[in-house]
ModelCIF file with pLDDT and N, C-alpha, C, O atoms, coordinates in Angstrom:
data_MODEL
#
_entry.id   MODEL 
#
_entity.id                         1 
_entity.type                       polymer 
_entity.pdbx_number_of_molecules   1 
#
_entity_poly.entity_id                      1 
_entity_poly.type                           'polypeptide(L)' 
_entity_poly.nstd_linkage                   no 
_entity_poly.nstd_monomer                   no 
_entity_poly.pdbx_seq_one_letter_code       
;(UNK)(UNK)(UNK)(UNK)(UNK)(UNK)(UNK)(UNK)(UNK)(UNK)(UNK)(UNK)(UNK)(UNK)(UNK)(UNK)
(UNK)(UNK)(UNK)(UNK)(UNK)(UNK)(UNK)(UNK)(UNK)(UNK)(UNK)(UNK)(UNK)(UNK)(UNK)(UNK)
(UNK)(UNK)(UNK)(UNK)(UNK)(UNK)(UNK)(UNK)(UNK)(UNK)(UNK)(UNK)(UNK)(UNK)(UNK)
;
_entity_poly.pdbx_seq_one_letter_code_can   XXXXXXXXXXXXXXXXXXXXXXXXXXXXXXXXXXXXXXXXXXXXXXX 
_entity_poly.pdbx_strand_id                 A 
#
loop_
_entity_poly_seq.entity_id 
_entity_poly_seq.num 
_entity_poly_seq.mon_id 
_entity_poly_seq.hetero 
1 1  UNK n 
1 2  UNK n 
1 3  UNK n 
1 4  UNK n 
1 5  UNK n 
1 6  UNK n 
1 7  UNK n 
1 8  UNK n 
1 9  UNK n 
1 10 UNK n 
1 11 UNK n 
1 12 UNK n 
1 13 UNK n 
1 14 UNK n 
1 15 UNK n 
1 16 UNK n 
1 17 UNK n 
1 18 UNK n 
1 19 UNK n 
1 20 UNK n 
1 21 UNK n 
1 22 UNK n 
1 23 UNK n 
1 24 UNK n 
1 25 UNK n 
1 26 UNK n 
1 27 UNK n 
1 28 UNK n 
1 29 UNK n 
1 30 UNK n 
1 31 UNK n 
1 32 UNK n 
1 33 UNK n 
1 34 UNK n 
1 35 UNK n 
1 36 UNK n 
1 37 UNK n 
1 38 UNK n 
1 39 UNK n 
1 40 UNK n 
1 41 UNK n 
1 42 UNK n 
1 43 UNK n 
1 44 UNK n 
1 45 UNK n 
1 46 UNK n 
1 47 UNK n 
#
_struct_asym.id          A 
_struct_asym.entity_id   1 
#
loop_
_ma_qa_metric.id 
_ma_qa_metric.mode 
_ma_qa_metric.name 
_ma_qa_metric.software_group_id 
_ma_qa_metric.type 
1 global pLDDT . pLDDT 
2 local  pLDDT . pLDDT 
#
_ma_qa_metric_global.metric_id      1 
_ma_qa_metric_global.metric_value   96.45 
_ma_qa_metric_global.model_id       1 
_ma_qa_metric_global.ordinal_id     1 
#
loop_
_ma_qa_metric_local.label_asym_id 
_ma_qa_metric_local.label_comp_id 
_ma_qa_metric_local.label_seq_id 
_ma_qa_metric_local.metric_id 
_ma_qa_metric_local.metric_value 
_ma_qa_metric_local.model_id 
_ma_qa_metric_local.ordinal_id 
A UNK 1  2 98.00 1 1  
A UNK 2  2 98.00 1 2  
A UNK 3  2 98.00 1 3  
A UNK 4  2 98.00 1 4  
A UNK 5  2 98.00 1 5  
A UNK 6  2 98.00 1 6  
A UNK 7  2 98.00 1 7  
A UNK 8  2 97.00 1 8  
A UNK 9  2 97.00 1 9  
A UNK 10 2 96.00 1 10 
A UNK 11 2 96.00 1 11 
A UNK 12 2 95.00 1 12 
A UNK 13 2 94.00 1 13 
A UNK 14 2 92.00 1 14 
A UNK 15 2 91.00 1 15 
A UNK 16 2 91.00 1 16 
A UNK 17 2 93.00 1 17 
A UNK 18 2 94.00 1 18 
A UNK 19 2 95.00 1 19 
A UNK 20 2 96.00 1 20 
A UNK 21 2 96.00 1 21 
A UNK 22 2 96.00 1 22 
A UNK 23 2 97.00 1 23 
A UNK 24 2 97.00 1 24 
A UNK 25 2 98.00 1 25 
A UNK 26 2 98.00 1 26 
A UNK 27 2 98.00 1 27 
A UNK 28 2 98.00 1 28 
A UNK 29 2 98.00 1 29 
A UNK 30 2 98.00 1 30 
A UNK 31 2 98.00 1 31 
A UNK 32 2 98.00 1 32 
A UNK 33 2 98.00 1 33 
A UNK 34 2 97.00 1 34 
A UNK 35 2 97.00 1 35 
A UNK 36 2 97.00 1 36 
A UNK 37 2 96.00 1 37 
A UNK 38 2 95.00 1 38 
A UNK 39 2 96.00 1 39 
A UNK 40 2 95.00 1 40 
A UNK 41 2 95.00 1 41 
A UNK 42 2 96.00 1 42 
A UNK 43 2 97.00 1 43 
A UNK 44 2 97.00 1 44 
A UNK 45 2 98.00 1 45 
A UNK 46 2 98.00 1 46 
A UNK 47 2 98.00 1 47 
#
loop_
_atom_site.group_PDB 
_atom_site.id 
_atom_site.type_symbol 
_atom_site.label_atom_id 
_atom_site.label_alt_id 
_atom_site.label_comp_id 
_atom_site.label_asym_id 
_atom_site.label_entity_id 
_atom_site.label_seq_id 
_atom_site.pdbx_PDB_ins_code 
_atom_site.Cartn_x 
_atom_site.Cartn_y 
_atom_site.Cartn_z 
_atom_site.occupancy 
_atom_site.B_iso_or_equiv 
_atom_site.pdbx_formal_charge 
_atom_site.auth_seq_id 
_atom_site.auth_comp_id 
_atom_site.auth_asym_id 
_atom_site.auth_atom_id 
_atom_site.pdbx_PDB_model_num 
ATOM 1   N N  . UNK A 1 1  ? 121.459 -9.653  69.188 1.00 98.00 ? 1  UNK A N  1 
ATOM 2   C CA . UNK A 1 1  ? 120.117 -10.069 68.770 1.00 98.00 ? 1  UNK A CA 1 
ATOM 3   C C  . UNK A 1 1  ? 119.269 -8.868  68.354 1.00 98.00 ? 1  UNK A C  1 
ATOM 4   O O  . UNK A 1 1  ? 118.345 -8.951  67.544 1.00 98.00 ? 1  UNK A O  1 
ATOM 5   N N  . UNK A 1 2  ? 119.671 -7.689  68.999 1.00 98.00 ? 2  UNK A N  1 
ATOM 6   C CA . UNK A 1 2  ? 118.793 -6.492  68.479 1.00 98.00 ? 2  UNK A CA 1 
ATOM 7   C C  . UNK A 1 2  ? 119.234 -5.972  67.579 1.00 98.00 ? 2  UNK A C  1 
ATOM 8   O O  . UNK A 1 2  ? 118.409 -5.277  66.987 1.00 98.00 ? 2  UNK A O  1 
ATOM 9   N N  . UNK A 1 3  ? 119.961 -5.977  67.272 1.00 98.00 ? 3  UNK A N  1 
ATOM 10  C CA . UNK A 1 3  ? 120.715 -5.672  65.770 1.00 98.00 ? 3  UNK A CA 1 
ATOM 11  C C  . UNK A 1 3  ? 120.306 -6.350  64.909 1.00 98.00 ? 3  UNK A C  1 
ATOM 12  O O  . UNK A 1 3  ? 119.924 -5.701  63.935 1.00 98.00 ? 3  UNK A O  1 
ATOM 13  N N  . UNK A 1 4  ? 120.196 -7.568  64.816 1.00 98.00 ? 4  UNK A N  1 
ATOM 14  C CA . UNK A 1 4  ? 119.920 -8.554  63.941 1.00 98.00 ? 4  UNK A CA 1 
ATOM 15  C C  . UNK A 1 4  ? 117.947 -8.159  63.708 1.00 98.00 ? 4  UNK A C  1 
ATOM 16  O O  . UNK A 1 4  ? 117.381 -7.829  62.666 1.00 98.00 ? 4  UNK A O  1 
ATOM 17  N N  . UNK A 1 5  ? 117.596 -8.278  64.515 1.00 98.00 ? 5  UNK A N  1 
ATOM 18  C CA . UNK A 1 5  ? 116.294 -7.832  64.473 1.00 98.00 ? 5  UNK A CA 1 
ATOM 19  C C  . UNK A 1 5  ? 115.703 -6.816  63.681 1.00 98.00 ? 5  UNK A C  1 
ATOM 20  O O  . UNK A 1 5  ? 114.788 -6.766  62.859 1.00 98.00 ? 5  UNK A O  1 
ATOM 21  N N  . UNK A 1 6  ? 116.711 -5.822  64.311 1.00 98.00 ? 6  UNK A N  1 
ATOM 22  C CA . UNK A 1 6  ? 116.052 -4.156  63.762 1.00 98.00 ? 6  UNK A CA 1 
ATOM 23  C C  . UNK A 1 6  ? 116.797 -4.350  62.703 1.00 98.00 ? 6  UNK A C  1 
ATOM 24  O O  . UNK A 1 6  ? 116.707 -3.323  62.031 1.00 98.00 ? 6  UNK A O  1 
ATOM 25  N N  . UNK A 1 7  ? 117.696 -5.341  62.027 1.00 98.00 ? 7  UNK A N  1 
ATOM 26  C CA . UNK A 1 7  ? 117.968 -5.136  60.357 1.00 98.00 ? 7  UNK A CA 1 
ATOM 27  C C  . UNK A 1 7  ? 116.449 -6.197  59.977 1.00 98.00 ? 7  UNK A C  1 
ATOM 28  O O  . UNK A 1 7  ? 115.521 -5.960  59.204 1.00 98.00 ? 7  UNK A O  1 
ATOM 29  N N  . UNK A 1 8  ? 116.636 -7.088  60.647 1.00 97.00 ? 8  UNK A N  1 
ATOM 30  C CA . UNK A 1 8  ? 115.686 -7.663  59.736 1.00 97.00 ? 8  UNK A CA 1 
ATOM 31  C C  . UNK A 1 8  ? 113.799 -6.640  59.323 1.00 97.00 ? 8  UNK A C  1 
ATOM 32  O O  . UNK A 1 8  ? 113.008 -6.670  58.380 1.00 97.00 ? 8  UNK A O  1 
ATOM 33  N N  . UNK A 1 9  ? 113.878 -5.720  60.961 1.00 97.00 ? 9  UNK A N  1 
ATOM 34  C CA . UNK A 1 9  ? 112.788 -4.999  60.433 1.00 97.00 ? 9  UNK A CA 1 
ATOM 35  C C  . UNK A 1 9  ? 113.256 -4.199  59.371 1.00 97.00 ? 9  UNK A C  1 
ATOM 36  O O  . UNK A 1 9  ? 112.761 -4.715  58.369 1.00 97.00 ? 9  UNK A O  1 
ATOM 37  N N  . UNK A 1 10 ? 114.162 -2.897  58.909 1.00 96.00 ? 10 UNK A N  1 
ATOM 38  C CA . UNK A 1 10 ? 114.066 -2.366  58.578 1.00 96.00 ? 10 UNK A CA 1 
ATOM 39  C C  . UNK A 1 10 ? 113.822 -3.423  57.065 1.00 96.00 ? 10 UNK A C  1 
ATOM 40  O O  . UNK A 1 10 ? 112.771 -3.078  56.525 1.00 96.00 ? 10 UNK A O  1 
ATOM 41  N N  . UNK A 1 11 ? 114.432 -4.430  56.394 1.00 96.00 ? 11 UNK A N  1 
ATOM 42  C CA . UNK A 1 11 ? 114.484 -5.359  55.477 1.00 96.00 ? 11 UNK A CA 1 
ATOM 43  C C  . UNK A 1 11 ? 113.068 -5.260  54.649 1.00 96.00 ? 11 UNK A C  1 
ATOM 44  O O  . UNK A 1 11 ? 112.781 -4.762  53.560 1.00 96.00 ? 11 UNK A O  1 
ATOM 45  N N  . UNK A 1 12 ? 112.206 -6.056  55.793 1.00 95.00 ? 12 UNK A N  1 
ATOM 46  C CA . UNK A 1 12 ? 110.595 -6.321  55.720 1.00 95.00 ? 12 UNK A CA 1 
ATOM 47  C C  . UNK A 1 12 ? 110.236 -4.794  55.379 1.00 95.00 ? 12 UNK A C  1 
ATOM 48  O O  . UNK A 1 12 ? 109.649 -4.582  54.318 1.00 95.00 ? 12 UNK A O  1 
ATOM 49  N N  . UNK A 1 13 ? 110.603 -3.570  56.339 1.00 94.00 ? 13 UNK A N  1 
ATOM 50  C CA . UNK A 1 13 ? 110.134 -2.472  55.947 1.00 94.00 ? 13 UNK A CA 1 
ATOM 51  C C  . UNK A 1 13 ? 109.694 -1.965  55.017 1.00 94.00 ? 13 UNK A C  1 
ATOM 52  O O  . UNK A 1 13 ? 108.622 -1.390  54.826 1.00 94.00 ? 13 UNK A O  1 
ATOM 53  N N  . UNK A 1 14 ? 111.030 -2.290  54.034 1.00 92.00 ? 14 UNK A N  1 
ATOM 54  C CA . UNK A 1 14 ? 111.255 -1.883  52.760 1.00 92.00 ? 14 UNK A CA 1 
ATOM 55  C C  . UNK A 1 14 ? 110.320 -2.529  51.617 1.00 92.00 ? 14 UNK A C  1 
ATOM 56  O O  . UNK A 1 14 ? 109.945 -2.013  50.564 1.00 92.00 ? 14 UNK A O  1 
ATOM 57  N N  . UNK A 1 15 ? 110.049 -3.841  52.147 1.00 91.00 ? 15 UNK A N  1 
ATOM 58  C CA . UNK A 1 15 ? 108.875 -4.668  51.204 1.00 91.00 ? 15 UNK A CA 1 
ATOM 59  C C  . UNK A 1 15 ? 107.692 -4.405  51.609 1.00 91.00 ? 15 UNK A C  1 
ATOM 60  O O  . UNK A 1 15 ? 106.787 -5.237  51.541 1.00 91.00 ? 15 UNK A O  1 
ATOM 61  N N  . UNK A 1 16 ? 107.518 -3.056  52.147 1.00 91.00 ? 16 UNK A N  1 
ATOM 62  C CA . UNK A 1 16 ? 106.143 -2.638  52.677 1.00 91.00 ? 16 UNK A CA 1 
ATOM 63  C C  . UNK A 1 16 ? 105.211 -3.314  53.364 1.00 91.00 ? 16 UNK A C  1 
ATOM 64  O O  . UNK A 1 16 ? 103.988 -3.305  53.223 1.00 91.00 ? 16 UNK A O  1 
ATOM 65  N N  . UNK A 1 17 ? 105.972 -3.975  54.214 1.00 93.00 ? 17 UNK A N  1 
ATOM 66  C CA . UNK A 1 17 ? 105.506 -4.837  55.418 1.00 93.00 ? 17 UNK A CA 1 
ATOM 67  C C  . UNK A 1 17 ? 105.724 -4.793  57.043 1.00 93.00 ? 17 UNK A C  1 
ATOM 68  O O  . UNK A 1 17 ? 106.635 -5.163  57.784 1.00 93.00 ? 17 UNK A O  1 
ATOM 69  N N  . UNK A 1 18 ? 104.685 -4.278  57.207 1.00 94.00 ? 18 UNK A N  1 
ATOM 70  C CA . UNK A 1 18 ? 105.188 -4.566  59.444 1.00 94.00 ? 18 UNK A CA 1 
ATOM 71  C C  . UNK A 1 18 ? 105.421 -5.764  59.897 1.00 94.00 ? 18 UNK A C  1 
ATOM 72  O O  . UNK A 1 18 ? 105.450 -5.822  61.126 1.00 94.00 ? 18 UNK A O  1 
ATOM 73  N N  . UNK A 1 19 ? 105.619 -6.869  59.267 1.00 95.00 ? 19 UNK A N  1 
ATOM 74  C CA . UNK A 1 19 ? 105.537 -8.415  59.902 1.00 95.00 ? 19 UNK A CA 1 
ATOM 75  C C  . UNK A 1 19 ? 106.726 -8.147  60.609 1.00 95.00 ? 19 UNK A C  1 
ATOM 76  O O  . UNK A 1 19 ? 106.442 -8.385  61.782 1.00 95.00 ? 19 UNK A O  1 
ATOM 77  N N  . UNK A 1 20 ? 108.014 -7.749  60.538 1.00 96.00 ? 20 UNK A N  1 
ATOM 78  C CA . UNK A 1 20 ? 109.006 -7.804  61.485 1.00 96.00 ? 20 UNK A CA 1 
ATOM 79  C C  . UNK A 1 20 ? 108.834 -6.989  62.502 1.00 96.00 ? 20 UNK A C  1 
ATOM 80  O O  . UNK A 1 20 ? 109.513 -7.426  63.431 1.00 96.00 ? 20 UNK A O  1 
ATOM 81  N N  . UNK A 1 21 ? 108.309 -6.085  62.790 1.00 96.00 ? 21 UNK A N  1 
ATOM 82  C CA . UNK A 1 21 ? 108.107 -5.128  63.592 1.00 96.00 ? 21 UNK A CA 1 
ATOM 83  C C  . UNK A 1 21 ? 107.838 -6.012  65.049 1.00 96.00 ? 21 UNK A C  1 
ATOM 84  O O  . UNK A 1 21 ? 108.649 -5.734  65.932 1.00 96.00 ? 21 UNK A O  1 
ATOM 85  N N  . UNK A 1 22 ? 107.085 -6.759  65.308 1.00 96.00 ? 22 UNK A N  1 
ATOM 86  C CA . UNK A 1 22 ? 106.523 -7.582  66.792 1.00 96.00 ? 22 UNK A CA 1 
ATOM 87  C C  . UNK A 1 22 ? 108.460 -8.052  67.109 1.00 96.00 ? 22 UNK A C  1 
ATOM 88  O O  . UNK A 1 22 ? 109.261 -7.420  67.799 1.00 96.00 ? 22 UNK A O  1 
ATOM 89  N N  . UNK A 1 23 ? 108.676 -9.206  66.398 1.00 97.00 ? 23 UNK A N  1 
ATOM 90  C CA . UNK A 1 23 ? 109.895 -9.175  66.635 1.00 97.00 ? 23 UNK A CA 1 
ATOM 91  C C  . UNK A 1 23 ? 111.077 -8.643  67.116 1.00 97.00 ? 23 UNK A C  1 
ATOM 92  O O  . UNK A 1 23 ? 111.838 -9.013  68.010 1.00 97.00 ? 23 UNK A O  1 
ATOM 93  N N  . UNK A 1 24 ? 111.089 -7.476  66.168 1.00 97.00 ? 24 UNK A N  1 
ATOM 94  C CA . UNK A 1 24 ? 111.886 -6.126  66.256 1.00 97.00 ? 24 UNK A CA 1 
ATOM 95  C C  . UNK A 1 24 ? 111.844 -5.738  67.881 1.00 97.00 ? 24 UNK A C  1 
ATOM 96  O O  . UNK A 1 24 ? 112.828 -5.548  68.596 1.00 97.00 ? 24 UNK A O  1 
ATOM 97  N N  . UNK A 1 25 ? 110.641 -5.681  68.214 1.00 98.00 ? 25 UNK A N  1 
ATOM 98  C CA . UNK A 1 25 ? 110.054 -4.775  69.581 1.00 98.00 ? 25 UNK A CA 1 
ATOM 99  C C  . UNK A 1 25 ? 110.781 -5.680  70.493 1.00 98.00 ? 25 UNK A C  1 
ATOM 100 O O  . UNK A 1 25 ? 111.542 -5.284  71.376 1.00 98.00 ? 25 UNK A O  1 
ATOM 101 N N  . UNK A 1 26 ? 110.447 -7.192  70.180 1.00 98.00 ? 26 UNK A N  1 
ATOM 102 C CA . UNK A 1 26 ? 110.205 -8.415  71.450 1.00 98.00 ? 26 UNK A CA 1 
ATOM 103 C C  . UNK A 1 26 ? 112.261 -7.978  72.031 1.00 98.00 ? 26 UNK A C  1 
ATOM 104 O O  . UNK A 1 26 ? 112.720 -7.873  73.169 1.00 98.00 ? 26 UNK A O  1 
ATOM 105 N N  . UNK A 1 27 ? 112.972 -7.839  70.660 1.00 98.00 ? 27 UNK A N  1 
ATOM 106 C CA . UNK A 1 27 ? 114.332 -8.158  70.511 1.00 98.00 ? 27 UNK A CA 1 
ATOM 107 C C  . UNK A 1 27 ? 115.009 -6.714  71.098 1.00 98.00 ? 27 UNK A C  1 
ATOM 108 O O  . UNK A 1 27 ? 116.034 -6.704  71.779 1.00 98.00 ? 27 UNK A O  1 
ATOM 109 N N  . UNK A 1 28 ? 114.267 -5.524  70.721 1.00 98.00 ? 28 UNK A N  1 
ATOM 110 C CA . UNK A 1 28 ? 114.630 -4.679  71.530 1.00 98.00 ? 28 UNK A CA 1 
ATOM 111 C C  . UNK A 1 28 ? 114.058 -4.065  72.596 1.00 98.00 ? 28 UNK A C  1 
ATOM 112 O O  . UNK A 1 28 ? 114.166 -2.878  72.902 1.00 98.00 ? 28 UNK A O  1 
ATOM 113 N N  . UNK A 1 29 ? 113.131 -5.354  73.436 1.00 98.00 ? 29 UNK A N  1 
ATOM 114 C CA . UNK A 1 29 ? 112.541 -4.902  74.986 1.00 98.00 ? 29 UNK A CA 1 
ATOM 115 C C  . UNK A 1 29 ? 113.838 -5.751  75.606 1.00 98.00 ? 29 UNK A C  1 
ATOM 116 O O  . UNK A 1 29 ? 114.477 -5.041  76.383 1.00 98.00 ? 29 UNK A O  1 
ATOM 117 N N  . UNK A 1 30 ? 114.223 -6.699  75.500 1.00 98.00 ? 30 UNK A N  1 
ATOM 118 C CA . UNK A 1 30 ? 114.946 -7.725  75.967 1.00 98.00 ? 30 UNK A CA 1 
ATOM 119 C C  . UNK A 1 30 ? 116.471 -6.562  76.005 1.00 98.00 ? 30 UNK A C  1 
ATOM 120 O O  . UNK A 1 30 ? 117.008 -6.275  77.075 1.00 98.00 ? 30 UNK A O  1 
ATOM 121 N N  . UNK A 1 31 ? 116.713 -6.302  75.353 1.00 98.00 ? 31 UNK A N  1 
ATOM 122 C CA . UNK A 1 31 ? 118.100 -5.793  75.194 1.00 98.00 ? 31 UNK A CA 1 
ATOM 123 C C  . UNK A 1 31 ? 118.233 -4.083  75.980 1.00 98.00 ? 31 UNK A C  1 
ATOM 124 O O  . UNK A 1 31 ? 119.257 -3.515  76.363 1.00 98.00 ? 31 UNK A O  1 
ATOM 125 N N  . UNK A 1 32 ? 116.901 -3.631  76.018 1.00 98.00 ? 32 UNK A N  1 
ATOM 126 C CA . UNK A 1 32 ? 116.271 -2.615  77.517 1.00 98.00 ? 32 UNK A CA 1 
ATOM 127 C C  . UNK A 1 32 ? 116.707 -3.051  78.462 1.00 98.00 ? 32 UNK A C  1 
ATOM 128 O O  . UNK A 1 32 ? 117.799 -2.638  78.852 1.00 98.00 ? 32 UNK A O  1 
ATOM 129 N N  . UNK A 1 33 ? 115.976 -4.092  79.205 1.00 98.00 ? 33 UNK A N  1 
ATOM 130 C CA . UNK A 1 33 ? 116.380 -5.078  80.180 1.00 98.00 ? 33 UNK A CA 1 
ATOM 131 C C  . UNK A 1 33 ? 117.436 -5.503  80.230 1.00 98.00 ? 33 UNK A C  1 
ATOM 132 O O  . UNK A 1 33 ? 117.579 -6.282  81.172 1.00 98.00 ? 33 UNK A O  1 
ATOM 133 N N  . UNK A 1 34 ? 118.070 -5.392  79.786 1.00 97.00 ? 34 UNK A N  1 
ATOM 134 C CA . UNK A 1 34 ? 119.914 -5.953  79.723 1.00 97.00 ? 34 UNK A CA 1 
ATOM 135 C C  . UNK A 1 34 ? 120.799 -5.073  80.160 1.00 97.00 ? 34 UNK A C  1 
ATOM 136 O O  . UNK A 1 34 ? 121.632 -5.105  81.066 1.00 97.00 ? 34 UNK A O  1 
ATOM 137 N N  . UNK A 1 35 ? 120.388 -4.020  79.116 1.00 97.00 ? 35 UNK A N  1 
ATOM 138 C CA . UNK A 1 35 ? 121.362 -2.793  79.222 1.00 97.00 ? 35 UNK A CA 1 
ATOM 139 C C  . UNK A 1 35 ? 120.498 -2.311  80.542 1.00 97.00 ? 35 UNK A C  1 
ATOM 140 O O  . UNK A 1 35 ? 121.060 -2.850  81.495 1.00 97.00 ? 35 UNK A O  1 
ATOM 141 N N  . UNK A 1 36 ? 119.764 -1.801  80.858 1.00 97.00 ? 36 UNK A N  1 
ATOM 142 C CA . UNK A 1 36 ? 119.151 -1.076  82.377 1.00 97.00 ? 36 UNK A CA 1 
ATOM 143 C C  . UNK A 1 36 ? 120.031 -2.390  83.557 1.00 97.00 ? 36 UNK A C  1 
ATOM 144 O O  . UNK A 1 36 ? 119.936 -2.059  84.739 1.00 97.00 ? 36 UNK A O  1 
ATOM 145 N N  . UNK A 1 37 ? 120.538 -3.270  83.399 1.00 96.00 ? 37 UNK A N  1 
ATOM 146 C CA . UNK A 1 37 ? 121.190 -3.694  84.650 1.00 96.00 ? 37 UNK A CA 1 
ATOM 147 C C  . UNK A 1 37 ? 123.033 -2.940  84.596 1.00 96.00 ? 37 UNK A C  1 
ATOM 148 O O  . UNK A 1 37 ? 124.046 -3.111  85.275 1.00 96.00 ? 37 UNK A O  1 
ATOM 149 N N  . UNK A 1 38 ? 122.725 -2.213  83.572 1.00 95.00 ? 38 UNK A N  1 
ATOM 150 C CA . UNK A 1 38 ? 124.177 -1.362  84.098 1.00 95.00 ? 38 UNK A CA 1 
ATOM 151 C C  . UNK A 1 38 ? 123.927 0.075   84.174 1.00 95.00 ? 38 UNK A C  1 
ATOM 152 O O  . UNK A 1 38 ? 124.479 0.764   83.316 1.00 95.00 ? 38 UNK A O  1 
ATOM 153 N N  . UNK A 1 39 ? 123.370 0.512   84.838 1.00 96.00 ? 39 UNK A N  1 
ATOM 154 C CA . UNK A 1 39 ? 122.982 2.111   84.853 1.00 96.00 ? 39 UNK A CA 1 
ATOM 155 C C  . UNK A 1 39 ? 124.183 2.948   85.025 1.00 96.00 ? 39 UNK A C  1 
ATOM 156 O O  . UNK A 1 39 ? 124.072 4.168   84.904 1.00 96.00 ? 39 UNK A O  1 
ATOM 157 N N  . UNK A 1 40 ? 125.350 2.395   85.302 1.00 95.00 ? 40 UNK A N  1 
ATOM 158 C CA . UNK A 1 40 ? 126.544 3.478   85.641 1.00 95.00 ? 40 UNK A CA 1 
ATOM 159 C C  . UNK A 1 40 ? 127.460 3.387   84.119 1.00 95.00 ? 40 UNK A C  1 
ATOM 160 O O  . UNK A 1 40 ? 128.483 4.030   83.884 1.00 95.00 ? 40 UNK A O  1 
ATOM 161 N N  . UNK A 1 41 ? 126.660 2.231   83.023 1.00 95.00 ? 41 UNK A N  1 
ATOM 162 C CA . UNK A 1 41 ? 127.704 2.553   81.622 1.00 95.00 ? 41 UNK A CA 1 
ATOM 163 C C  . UNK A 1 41 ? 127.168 3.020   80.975 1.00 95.00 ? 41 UNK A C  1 
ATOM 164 O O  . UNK A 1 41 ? 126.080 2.601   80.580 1.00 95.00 ? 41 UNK A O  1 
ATOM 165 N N  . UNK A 1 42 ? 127.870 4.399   80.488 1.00 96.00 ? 42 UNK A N  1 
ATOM 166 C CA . UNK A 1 42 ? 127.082 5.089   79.661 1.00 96.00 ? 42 UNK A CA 1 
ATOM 167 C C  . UNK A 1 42 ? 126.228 4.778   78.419 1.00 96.00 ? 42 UNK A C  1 
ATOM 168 O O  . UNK A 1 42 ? 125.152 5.203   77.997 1.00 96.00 ? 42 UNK A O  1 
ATOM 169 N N  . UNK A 1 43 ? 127.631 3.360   77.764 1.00 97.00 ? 43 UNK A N  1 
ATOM 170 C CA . UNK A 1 43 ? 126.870 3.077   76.549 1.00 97.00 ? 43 UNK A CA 1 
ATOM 171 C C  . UNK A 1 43 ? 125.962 2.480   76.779 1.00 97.00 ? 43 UNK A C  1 
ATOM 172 O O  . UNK A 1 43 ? 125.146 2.476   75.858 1.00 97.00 ? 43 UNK A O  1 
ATOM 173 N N  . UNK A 1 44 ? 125.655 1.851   77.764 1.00 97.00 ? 44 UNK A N  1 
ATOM 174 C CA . UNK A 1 44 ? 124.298 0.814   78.217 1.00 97.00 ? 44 UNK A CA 1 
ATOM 175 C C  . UNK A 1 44 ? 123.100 2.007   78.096 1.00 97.00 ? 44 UNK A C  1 
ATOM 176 O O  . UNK A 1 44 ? 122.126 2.037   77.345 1.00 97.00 ? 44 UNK A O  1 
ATOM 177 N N  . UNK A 1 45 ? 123.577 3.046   79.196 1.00 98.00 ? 45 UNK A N  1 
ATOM 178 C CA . UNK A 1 45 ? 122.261 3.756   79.126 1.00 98.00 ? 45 UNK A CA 1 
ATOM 179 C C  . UNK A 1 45 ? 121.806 4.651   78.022 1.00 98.00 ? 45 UNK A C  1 
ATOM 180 O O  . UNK A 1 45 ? 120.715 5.217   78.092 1.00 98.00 ? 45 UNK A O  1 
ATOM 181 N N  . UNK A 1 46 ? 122.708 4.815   76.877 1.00 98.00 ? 46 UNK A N  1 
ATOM 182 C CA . UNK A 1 46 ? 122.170 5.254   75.319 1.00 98.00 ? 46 UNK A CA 1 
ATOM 183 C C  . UNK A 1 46 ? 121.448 4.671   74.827 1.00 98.00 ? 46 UNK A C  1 
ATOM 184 O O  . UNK A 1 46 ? 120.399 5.147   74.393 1.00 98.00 ? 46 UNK A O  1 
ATOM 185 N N  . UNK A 1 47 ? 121.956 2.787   74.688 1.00 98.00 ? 47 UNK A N  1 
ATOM 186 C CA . UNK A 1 47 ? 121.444 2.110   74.373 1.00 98.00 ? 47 UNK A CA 1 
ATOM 187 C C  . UNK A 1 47 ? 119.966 1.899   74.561 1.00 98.00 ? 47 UNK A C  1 
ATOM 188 O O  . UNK A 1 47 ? 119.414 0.918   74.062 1.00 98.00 ? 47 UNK A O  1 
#
């Protein structure tokens, strides 16, 4: 879902628009919270 998001912001970006941006954020606070319940995988905690 955060992938999908942060393409769709960068998308809007490009049409010189922040409208995806709230989204973007909502999709990658959620996926924070996801990944922080594995603190011992590394890729989680890059993520």
């Amino acid at each position: 879902e955060c992938i999908s998001a942060c393409q769709d912001c960068i998308d809007i970006l490009e049409g010189d628009s922040e409208a995806g941006c709230e989204a973007c954020a909502a999709a990658c606070q959620a996926c924070v919270a996801e990944c922080e319940k594995h603190p011992d995988d590394e890729a989680c905690v890059r993520c």
